[in-house]
N, C-alpha and C. Protein backbone atom coordinates (compact mmCIF):
# COMPACT_ATOMS: atom_id res chain seq x y z
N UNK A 1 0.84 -1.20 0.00
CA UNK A 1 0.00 0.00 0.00
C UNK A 1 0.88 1.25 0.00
N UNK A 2 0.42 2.34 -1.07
CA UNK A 2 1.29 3.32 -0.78
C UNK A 2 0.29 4.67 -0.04
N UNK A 3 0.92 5.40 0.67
CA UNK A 3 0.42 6.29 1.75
C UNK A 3 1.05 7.53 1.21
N UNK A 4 0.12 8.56 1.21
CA UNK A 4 0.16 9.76 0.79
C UNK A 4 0.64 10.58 1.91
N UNK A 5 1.60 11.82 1.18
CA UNK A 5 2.06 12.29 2.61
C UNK A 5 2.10 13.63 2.03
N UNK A 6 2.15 14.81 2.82
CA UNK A 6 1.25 16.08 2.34
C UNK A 6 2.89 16.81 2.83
N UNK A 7 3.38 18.04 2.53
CA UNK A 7 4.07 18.62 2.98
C UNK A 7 3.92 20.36 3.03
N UNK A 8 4.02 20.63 4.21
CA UNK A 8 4.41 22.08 4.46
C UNK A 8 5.16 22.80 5.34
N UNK A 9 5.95 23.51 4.35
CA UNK A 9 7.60 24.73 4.92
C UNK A 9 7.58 25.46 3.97
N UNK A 10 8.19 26.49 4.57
CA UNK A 10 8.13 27.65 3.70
C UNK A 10 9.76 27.88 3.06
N UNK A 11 10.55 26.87 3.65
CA UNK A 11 11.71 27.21 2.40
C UNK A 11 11.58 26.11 1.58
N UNK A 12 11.63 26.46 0.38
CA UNK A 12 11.54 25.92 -0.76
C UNK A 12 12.73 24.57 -0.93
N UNK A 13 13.60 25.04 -0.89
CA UNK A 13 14.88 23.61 -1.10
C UNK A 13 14.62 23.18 -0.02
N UNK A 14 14.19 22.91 1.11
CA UNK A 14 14.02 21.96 1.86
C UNK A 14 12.88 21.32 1.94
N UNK A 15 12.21 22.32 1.15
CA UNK A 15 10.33 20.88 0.85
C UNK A 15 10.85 20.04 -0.45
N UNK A 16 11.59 20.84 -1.47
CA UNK A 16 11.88 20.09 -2.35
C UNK A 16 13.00 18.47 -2.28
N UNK A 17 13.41 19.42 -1.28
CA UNK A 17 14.83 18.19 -0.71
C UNK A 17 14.29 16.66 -0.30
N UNK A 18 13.31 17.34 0.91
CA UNK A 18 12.19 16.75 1.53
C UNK A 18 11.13 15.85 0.82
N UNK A 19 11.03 15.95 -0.28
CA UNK A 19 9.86 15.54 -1.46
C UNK A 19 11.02 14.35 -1.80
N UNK A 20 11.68 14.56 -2.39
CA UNK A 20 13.00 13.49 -2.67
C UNK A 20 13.23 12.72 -2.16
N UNK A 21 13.10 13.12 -1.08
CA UNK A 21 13.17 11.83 0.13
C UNK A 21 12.80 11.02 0.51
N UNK A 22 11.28 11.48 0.54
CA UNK A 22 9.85 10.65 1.24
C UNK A 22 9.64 9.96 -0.03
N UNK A 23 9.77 10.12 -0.82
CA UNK A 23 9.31 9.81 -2.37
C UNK A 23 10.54 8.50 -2.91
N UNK A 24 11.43 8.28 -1.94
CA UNK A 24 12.58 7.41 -2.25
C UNK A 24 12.09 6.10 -1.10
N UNK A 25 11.17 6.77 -0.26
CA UNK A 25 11.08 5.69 0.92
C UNK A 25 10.00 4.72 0.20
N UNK A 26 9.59 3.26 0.74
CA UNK A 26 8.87 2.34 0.09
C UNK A 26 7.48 2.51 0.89
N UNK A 27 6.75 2.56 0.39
CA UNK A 27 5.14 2.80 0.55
C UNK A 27 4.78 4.12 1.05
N UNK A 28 5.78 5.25 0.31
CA UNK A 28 5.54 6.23 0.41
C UNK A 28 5.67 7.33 -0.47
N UNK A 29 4.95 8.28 -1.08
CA UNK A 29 4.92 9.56 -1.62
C UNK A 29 4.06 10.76 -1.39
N UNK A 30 4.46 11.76 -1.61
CA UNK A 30 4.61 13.12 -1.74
C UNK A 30 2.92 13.43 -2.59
N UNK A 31 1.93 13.91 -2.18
CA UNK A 31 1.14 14.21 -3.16
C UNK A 31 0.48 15.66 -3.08
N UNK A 32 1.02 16.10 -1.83
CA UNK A 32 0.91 18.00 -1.93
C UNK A 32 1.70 18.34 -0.75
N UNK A 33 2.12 19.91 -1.77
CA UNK A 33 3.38 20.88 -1.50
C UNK A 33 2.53 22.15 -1.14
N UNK A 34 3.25 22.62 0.27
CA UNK A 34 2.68 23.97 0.15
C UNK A 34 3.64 24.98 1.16
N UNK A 35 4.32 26.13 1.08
CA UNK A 35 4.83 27.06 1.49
C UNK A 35 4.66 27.62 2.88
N UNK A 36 3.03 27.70 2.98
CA UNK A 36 2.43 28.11 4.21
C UNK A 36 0.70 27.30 4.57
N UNK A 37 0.34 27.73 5.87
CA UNK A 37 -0.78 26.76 5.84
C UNK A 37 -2.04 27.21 4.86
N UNK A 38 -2.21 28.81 4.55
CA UNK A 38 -3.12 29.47 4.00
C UNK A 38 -3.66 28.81 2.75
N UNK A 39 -1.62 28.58 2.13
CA UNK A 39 -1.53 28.04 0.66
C UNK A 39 -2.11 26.41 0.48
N UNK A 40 -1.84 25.51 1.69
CA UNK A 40 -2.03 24.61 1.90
C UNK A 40 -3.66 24.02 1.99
N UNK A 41 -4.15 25.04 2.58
CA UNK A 41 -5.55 24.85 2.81
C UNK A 41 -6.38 25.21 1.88
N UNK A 42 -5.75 25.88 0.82
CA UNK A 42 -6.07 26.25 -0.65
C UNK A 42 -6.55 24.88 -1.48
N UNK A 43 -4.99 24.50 -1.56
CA UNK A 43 -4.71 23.33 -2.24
C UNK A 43 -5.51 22.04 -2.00
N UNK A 44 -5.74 21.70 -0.71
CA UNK A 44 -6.62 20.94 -0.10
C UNK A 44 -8.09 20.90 -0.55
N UNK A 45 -8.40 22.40 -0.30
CA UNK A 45 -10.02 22.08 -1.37
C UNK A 45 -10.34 21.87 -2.02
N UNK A 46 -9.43 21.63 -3.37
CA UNK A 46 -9.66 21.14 -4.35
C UNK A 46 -8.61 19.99 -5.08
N UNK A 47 -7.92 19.47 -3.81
CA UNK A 47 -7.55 18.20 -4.11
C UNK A 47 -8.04 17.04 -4.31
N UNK A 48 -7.89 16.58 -5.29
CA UNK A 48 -8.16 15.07 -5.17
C UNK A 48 -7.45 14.08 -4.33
N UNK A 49 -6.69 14.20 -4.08
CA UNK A 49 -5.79 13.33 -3.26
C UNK A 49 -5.13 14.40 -1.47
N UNK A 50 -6.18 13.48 -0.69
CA UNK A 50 -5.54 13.96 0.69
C UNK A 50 -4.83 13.08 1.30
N UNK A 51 -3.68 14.03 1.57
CA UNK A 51 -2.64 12.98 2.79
C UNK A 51 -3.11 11.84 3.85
N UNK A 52 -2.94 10.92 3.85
CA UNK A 52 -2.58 10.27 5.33
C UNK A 52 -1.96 10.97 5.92
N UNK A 53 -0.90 11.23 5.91
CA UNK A 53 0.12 11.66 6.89
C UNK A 53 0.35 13.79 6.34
N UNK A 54 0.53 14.50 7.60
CA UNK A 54 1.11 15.88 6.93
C UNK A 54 1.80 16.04 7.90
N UNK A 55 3.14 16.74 7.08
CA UNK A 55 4.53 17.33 7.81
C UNK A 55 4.64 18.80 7.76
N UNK A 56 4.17 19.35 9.01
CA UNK A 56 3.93 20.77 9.13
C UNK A 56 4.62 21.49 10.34
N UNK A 57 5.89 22.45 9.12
CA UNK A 57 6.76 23.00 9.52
C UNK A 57 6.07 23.74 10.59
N UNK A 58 6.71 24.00 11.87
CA UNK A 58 6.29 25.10 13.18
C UNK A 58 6.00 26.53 12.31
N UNK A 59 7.48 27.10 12.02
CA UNK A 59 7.46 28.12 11.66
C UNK A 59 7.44 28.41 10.14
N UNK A 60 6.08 29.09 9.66
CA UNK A 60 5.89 29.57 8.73
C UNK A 60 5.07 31.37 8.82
N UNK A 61 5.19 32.17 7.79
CA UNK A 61 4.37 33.32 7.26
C UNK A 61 2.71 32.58 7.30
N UNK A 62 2.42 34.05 6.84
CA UNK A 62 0.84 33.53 6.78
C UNK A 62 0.14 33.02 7.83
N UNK A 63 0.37 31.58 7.75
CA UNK A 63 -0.07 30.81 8.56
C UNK A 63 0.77 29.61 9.19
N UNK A 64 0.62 30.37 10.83
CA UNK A 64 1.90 29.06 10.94
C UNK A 64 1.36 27.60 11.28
N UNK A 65 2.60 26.96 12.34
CA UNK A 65 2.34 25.31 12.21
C UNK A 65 1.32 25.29 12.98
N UNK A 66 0.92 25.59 14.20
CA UNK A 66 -0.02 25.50 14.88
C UNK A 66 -1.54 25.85 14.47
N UNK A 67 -1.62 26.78 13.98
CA UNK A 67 -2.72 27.12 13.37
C UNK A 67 -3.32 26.02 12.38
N UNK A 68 -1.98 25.81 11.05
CA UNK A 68 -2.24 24.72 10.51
C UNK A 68 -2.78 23.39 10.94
N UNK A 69 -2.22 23.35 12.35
CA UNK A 69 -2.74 21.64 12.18
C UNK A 69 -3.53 22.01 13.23
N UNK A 70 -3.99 22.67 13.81
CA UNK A 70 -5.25 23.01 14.45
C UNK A 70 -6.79 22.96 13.21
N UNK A 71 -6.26 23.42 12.23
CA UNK A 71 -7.44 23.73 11.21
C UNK A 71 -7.39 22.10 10.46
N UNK A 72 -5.92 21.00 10.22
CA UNK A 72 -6.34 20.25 9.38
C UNK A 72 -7.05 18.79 10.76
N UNK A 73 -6.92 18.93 12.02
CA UNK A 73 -7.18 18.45 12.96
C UNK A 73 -8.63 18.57 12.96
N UNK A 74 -9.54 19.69 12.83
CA UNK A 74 -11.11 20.04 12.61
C UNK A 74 -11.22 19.40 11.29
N UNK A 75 -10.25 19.64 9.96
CA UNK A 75 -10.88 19.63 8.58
C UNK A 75 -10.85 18.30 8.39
N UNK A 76 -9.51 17.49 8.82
CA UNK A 76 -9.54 16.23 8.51
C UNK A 76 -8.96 15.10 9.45
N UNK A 77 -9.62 14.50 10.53
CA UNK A 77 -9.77 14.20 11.64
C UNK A 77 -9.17 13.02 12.00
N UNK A 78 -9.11 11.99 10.76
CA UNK A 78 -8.41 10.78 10.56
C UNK A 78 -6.85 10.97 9.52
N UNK A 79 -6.58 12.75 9.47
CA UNK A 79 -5.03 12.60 9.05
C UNK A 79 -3.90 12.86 10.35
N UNK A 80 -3.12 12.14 10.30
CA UNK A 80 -1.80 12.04 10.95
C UNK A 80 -1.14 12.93 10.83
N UNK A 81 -0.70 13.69 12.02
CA UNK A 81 -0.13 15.31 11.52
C UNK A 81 1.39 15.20 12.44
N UNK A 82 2.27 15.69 11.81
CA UNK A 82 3.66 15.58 11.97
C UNK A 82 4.15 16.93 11.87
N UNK A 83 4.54 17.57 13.12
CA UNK A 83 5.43 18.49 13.49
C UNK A 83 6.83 18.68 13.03
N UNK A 84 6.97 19.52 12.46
CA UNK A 84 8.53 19.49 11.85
C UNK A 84 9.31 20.58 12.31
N UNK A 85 10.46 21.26 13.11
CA UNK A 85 10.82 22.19 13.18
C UNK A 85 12.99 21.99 13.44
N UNK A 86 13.40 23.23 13.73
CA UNK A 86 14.46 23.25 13.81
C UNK A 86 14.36 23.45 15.73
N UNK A 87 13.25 23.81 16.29
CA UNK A 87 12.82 24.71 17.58
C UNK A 87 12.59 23.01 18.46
N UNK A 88 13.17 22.86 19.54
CA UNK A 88 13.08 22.03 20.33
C UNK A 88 12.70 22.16 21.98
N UNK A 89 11.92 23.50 21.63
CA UNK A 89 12.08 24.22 23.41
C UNK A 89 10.43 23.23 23.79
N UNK A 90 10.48 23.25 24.78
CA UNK A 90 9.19 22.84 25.53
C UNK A 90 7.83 22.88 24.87
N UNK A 91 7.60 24.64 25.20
CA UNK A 91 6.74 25.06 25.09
C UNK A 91 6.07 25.11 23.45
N UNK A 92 6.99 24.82 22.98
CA UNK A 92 6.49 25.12 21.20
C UNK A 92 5.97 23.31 21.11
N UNK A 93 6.79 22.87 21.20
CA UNK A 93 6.21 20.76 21.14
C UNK A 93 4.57 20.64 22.11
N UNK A 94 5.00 21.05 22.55
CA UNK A 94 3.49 20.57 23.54
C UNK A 94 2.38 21.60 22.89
N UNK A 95 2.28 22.77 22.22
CA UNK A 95 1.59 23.49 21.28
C UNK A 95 1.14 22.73 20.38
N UNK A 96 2.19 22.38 19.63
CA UNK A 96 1.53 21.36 18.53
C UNK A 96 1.18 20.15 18.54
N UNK A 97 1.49 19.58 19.78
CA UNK A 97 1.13 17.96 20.25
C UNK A 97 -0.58 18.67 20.76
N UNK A 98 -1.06 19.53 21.19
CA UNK A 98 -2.52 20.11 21.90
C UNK A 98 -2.92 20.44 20.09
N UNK A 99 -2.39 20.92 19.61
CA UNK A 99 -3.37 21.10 18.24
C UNK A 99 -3.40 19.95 17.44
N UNK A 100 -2.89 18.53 17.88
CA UNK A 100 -3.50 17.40 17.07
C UNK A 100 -2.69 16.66 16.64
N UNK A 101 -0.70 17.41 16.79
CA UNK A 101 0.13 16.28 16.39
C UNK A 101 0.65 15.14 16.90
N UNK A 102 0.50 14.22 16.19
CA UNK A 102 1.06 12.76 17.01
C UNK A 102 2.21 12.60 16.79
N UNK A 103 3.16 13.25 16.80
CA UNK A 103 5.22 13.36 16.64
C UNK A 103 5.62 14.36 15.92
N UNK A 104 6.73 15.10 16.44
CA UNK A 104 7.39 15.74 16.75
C UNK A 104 8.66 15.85 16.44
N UNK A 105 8.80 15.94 15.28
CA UNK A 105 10.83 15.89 14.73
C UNK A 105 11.57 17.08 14.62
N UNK A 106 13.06 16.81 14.95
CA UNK A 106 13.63 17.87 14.36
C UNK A 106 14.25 17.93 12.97
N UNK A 107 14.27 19.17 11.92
CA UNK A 107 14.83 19.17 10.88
C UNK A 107 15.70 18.27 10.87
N UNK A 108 16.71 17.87 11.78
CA UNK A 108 18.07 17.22 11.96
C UNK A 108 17.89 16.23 11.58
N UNK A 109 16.77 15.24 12.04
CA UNK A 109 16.35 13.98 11.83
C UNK A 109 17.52 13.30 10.96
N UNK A 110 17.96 12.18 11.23
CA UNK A 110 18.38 11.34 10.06
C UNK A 110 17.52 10.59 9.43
N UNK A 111 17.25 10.48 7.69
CA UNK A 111 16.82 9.64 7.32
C UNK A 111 15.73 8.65 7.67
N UNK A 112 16.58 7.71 8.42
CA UNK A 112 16.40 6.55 8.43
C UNK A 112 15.33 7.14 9.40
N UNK A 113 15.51 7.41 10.59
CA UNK A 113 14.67 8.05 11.33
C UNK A 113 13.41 8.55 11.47
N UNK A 114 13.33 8.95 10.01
CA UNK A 114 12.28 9.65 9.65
C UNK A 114 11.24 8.49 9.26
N UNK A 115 11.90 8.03 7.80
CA UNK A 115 11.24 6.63 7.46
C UNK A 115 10.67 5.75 8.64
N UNK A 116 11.61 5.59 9.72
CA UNK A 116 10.76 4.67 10.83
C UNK A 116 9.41 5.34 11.54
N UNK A 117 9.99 6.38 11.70
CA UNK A 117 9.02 7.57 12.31
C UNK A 117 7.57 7.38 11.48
N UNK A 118 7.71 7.62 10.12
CA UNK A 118 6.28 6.96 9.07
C UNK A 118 5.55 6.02 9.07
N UNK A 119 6.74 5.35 9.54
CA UNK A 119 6.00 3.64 9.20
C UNK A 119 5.19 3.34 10.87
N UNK A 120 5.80 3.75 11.72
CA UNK A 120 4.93 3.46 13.23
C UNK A 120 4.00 4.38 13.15
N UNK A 121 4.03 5.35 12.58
CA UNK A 121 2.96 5.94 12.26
C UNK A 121 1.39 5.40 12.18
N UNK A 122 1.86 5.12 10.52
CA UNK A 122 0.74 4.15 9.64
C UNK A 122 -0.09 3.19 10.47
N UNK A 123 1.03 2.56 11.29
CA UNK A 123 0.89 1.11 12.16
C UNK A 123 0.49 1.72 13.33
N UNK A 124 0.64 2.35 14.17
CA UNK A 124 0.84 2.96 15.98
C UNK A 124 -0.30 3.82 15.53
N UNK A 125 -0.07 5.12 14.74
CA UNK A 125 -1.18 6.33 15.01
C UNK A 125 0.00 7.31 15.76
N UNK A 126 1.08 7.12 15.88
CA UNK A 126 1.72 7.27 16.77
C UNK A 126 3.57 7.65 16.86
N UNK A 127 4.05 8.54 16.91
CA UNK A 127 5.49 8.23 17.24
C UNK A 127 6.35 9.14 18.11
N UNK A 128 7.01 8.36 19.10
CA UNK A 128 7.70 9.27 20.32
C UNK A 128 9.16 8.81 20.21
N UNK A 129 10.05 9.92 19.48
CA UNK A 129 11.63 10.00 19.07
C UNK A 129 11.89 9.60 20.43
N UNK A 130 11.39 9.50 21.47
CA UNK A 130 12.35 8.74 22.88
C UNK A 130 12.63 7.60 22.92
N UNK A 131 11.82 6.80 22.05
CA UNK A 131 11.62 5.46 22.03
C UNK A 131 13.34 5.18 21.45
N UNK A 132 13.53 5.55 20.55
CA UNK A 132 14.87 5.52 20.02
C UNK A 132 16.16 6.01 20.44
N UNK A 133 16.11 6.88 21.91
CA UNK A 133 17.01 7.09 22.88
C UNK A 133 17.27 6.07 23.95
N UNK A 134 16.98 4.68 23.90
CA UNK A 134 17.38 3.56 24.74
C UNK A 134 19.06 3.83 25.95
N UNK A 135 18.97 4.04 26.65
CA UNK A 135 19.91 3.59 27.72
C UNK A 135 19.80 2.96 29.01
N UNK A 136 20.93 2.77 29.40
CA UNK A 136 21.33 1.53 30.95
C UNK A 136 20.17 2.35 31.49
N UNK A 137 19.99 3.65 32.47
CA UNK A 137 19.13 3.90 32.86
C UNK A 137 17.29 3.45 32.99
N UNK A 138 17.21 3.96 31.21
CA UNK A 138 15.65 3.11 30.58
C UNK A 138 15.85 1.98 30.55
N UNK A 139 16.78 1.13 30.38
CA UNK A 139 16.61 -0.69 30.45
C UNK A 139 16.42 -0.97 32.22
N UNK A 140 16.93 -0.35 33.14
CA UNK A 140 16.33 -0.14 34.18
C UNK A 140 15.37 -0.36 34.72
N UNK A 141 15.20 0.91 34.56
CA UNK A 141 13.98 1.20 35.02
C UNK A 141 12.57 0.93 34.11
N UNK A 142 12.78 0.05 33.03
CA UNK A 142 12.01 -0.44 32.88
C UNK A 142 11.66 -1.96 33.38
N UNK A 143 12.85 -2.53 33.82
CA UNK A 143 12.74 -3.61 34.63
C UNK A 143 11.74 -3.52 35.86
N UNK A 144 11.45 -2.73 36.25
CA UNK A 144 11.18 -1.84 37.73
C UNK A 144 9.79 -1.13 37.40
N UNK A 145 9.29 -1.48 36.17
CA UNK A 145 8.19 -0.63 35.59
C UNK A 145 6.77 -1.23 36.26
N UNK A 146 6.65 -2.41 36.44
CA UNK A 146 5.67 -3.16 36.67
C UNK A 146 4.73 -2.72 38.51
N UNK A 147 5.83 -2.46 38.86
CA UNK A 147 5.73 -2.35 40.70
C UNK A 147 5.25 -0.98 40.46
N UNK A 148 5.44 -0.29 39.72
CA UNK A 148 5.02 1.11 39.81
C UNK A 148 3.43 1.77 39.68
N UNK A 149 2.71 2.23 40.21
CA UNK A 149 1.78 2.87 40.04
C UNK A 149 1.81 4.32 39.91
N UNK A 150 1.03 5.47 39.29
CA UNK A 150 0.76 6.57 39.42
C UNK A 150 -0.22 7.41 40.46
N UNK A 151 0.56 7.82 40.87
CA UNK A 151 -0.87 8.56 42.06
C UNK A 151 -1.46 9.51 41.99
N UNK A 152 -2.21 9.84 42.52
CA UNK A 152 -3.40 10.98 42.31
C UNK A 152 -3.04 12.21 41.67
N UNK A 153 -1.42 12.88 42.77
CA UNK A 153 -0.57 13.62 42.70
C UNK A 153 0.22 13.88 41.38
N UNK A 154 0.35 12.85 41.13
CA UNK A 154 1.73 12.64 40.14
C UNK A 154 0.22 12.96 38.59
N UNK A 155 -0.50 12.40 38.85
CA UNK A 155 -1.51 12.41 37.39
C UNK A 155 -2.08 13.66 37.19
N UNK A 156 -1.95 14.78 38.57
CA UNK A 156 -2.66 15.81 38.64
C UNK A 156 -1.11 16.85 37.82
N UNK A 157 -0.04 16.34 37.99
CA UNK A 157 0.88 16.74 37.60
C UNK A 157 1.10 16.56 36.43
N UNK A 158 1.01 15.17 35.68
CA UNK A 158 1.04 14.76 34.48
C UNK A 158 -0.14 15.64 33.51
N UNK A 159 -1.17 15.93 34.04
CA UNK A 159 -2.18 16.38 33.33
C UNK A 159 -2.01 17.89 33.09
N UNK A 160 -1.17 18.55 33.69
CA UNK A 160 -0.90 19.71 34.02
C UNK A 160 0.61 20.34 33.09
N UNK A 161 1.44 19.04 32.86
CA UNK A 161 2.66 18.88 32.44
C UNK A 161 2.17 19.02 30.76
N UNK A 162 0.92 18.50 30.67
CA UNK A 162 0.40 18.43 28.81
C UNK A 162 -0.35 19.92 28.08
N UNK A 163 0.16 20.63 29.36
CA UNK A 163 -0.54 21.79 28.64
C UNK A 163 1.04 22.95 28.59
N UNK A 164 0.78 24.23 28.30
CA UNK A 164 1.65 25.24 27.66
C UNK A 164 2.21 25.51 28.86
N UNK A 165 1.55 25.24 30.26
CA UNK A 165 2.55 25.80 31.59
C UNK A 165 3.90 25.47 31.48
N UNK A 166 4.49 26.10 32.22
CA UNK A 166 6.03 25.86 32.69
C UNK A 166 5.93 25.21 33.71
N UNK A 167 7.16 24.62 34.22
CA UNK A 167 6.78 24.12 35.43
C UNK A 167 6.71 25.25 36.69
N UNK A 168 7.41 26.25 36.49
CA UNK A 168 7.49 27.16 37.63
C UNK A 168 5.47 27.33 37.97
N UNK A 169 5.31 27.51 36.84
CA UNK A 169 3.79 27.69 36.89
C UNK A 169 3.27 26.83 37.24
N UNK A 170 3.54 25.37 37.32
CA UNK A 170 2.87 24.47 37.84
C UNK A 170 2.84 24.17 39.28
N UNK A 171 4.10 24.47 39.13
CA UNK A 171 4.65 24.26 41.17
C UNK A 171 3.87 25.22 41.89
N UNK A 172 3.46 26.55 41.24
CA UNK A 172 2.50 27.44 41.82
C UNK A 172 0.84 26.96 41.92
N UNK A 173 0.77 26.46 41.21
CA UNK A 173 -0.48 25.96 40.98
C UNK A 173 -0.87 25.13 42.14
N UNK A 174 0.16 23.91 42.02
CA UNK A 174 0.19 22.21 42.84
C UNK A 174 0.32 23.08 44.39
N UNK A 175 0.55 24.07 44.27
CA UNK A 175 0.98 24.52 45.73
C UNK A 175 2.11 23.92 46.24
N UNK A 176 3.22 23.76 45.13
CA UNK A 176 4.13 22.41 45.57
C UNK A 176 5.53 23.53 45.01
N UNK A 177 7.08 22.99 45.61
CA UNK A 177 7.78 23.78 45.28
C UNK A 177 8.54 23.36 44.44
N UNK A 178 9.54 24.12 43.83
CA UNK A 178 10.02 23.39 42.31
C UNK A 178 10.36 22.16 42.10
N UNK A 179 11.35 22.57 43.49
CA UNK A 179 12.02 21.30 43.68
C UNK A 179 11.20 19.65 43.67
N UNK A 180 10.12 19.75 44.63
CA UNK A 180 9.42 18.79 44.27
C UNK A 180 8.35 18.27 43.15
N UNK A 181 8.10 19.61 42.59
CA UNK A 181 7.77 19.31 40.99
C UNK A 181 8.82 18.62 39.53
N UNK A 182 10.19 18.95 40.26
CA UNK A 182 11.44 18.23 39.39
C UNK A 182 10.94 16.61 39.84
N UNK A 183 10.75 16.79 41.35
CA UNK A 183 11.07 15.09 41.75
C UNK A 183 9.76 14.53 41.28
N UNK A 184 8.90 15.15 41.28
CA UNK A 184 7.23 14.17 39.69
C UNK A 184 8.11 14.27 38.90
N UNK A 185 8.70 14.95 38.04
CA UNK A 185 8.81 15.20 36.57
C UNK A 185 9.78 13.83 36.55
N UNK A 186 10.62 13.33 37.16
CA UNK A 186 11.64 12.73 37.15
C UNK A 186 11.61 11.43 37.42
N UNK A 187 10.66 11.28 38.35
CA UNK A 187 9.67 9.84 38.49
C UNK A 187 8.77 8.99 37.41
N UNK A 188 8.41 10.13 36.86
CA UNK A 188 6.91 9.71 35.66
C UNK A 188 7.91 9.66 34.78
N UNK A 189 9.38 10.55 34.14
CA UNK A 189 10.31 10.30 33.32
C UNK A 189 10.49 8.33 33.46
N UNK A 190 10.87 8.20 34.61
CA UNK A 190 11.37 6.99 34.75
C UNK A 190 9.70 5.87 34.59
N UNK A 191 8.82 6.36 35.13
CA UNK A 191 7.73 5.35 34.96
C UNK A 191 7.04 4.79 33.74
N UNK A 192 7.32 6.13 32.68
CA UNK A 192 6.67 5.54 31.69
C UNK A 192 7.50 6.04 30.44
N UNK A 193 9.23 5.89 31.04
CA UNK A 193 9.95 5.56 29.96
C UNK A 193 10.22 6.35 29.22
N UNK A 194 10.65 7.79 29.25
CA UNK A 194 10.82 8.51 28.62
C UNK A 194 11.68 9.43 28.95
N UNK A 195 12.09 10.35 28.35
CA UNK A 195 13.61 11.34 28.60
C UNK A 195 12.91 12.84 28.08
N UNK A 196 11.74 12.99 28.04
CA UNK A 196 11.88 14.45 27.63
C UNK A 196 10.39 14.67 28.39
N UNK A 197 9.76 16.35 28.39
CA UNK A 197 8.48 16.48 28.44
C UNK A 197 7.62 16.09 27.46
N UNK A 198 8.00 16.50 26.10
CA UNK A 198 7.24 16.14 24.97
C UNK A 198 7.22 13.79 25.23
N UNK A 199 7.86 13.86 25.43
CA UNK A 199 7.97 12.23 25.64
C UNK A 199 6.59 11.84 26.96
N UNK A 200 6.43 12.26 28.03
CA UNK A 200 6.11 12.84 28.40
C UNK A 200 4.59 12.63 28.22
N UNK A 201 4.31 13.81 27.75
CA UNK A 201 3.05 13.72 27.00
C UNK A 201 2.35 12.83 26.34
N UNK A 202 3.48 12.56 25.18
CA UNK A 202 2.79 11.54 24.13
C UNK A 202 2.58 10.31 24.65
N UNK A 203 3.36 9.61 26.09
CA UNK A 203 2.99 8.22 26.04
C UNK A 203 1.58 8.52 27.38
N UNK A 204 1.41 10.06 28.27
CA UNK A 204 0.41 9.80 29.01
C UNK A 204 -0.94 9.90 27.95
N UNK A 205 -0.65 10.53 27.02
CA UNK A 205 -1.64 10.51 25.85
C UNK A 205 -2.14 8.73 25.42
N UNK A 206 -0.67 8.28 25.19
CA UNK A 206 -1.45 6.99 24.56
C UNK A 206 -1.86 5.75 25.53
N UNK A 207 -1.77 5.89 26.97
CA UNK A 207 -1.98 5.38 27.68
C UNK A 207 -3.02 5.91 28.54
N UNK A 208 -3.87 7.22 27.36
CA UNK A 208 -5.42 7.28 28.16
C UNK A 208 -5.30 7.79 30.07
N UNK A 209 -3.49 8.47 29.87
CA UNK A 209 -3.81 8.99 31.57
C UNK A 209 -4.27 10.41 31.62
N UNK A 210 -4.34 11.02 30.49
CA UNK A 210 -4.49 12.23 30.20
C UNK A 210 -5.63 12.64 28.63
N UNK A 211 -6.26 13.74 28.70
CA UNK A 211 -6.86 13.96 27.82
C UNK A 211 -6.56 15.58 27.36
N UNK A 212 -6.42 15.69 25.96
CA UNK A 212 -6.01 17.33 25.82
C UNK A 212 -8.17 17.65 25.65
């Protein structure tokens, strides 16, 4: 089966680069290009062919990434929307993971990376670049995963962790002080296997502990 995959960035040699690419991978091609989301949402209305999958750059004119996949999240509900940026700060990933994206790459991506990233896609609905950061630590503590439960505390934290707050803002919130908002953040890191916030998110997402 081949799977349609939609693209939007606003520099040109890198959608084109980008088109080359996806278009080299096996059960996959390229079947719309667009600059910005405005242009994109153009193109869309009178496409015949809509993506499975769309790769929508953060930062664009016009219309940026968020907006975009906020609008193709309402327009088209069963497409797979893929965050693309050079920007790795917190607060911008968890933006576009709340407007509907299910993974999160950086430009940097290698290749191969990417391609896998597609294919768990297709298959999962789904993909969290932590999965592919394996160390002694995560082989660990995933040994150790089973004994673990989440508590009231920690989920009121987790649920709190999936939105645009900081944590300073959260520790204000929890009535709790940073310090012990590091020691949740660092626990649930270890409980459900992951190394980042955006990591974070996506697996309390797919494990139904959280709802955006």
């Amino acid at each position: 089966m081949i799977y349609k995959v939609g693209l939007a960035d606003d520099h040109q040699l890198f959608l084109k680069s980008l088109k080359m690419l996806i278009d080299s991978f096996k059960n996959f091609e390229v079947c719309v290009e667009a600059l910005n989301g405005e242009e994109l949402q153009q193109k869309l209305n009178v496409s015949e062919h809509i993506p499975d999958i769309m790769l929508i750059d953060v930062n664009m004119p016009v219309m940026d990434g968020v907006s975009t996949a906020k609008w193709l999240n309402q327009k088209f509900p069963t497409m797979y929307l893929v965050a693309l940026s050079m920007n790795n700060k917190d607060d911008t990933i968890i933006k576009m993971i709340r407007a509907g994206c299910c993974c999160y790459l950086l430009k940097d991506t290698h290749p191969n990376e990417l391609e896998r990233a597609l294919n768990e896609i297709v298959k999962k609905g789904f993909y969290n670049a932590d999965a592919t950061n394996i160390n002694l630590q995560k082989i660990l503590a995933a040994e150790e995963k089973h004994v673990h439960k989440i508590s009231a505390r920690e989920l009121q934290f987790l649920q709190l962790a999936c939105t645009d707050l900081t944590y300073v803002q959260i520790a204000a919130l929890m009535k709790l002080s940073e310090r012990t908002i590091d020691g949740y953040r660092e626990i649930l890191f270890m409980k459900l296997e992951v190394q980042s916030r955006v990591g974070l998110c996506m697996e309390a997402l797919r494990q139904n502990l959280v709802k955006l």
